[in-house]
C-alpha atoms as a PDB file:
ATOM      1  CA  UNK A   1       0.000   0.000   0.000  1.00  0.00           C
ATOM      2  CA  UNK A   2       2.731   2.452   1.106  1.00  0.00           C
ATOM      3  CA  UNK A   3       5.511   0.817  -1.091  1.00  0.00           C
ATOM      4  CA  UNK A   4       5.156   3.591  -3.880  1.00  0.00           C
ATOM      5  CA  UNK A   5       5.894   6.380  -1.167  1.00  0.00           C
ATOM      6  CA  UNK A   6       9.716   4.411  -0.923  1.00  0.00           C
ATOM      7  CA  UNK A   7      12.665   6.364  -1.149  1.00  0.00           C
ATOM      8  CA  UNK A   8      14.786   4.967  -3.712  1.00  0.00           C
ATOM      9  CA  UNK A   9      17.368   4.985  -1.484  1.00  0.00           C
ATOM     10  CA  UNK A  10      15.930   2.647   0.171  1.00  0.00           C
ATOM     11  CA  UNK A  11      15.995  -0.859  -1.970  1.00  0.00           C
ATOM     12  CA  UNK A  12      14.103  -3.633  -0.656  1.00  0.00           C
ATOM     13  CA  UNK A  13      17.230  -5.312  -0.010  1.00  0.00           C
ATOM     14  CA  UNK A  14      18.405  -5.653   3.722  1.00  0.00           C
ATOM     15  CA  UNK A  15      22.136  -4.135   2.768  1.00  0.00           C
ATOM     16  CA  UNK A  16      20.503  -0.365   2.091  1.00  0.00           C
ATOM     17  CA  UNK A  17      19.897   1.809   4.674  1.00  0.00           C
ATOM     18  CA  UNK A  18      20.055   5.473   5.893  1.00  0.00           C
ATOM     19  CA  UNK A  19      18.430   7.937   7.506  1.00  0.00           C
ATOM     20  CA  UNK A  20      15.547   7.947   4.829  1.00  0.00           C
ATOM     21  CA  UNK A  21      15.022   4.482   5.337  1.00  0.00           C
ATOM     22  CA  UNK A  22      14.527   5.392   9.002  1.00  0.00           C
ATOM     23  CA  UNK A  23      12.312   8.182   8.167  1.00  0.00           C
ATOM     24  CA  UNK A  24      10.317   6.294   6.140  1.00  0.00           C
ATOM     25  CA  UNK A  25       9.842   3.213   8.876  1.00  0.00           C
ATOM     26  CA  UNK A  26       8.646   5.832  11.383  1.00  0.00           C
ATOM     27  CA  UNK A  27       6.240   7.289   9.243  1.00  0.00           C
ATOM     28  CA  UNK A  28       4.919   3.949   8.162  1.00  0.00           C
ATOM     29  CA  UNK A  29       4.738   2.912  12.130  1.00  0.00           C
ATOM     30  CA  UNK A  30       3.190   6.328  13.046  1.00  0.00           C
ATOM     31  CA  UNK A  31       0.316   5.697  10.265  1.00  0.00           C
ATOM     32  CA  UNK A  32      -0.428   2.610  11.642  1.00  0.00           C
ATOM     33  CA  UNK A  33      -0.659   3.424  15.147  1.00  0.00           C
ATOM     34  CA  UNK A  34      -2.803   6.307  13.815  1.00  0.00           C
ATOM     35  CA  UNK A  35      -4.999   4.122  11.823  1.00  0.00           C
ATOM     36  CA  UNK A  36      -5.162   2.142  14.691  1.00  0.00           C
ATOM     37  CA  UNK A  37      -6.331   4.589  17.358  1.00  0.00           C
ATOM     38  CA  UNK A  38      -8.906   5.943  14.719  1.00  0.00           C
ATOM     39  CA  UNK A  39     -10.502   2.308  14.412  1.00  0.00           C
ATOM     40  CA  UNK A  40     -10.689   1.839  17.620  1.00  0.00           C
ATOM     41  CA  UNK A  41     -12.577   5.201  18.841  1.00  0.00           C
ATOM     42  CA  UNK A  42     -14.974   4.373  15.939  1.00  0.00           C
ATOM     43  CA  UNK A  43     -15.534   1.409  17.423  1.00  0.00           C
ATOM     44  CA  UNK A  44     -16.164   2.240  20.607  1.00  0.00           C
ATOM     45  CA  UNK A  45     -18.552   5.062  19.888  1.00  0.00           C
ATOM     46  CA  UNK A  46     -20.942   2.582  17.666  1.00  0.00           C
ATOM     47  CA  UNK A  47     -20.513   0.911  20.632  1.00  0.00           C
ATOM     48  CA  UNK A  48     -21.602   3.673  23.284  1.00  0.00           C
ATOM     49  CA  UNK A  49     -24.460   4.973  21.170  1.00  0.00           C
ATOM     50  CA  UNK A  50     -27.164   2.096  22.141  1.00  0.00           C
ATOM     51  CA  UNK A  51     -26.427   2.573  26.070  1.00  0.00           C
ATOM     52  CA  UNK A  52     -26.602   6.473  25.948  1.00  0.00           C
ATOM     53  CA  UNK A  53     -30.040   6.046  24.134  1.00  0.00           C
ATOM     54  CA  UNK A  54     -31.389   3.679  26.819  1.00  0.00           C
ATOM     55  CA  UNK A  55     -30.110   5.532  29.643  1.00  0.00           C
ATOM     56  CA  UNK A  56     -29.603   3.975  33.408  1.00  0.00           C
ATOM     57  CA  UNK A  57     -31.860   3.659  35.959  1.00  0.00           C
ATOM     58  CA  UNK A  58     -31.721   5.885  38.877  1.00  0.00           C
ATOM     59  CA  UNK A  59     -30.783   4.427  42.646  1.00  0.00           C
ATOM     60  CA  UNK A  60     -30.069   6.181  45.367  1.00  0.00           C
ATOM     61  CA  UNK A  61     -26.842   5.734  47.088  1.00  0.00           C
ATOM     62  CA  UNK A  62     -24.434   7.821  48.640  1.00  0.00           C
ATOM     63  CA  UNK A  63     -22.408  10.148  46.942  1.00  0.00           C
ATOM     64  CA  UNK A  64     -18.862   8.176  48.212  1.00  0.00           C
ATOM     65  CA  UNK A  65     -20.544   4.914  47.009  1.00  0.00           C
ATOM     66  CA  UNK A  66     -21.273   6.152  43.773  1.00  0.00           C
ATOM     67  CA  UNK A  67     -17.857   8.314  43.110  1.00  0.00           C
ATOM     68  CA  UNK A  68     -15.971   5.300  44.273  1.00  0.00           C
ATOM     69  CA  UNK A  69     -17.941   3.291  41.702  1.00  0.00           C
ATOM     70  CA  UNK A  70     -17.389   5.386  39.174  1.00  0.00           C
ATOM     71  CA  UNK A  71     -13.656   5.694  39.913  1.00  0.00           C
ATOM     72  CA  UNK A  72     -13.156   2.200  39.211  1.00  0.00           C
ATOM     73  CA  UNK A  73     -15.158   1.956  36.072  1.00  0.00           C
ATOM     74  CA  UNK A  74     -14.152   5.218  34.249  1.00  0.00           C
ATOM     75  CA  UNK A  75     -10.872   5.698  36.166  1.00  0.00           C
ATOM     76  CA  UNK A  76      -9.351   1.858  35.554  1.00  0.00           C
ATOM     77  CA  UNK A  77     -11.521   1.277  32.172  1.00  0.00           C
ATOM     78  CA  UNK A  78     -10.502   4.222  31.205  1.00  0.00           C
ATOM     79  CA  UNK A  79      -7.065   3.708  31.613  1.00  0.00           C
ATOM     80  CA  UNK A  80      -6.614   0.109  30.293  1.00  0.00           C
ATOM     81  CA  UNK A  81      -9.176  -0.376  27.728  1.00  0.00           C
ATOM     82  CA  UNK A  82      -7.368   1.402  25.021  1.00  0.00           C
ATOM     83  CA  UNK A  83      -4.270  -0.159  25.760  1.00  0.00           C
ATOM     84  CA  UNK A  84      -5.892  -3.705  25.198  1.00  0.00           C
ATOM     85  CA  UNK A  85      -8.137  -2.007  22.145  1.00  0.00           C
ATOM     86  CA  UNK A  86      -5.134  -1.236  20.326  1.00  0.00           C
ATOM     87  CA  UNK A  87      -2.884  -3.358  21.095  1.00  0.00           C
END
């Protein structure tokens, strides 16, 4: 897909290298960790759309029950869902 966008400094061969070659393998990992991220927020938001239209149920609890809940949903989730998403 990218091989057009090659340097032709940089053969396919192993023995060629240089800092275009380098250039170029960044670029190629930077588009795919784009691509990547971009897949995986679309993802997630088809997801999210069907529980925002049905909505939650109210209960009442105490405000340290519920922030404490909600730390360790959004807080943890948060944190490690889009490092196992993307990875």
């Amino acid at each position: 897909m990218w091989q057009s966008t090659l340097p032709s400094s940089c053969g396919v061969r192993d023995d060629v290298s240089g800092p275009q070659c380098i250039e170029y393998h960044e670029t190629l990992v930077s588009r795919k960790r784009n691509l990547s991220a971009v897949i995986f927020n679309a993802l997630i938001i088809v997801a999210l759309i069907p529980l925002a239209l049905k909505g939650v149920k109210y209960r009442p609890v105490s405000a340290v029950q519920l922030l404490r809940r909600h730390l360790l949903i959004y807080g943890v989730g948060g944190v490690v869902a889009p490092f196992v998403g993307i990875s």
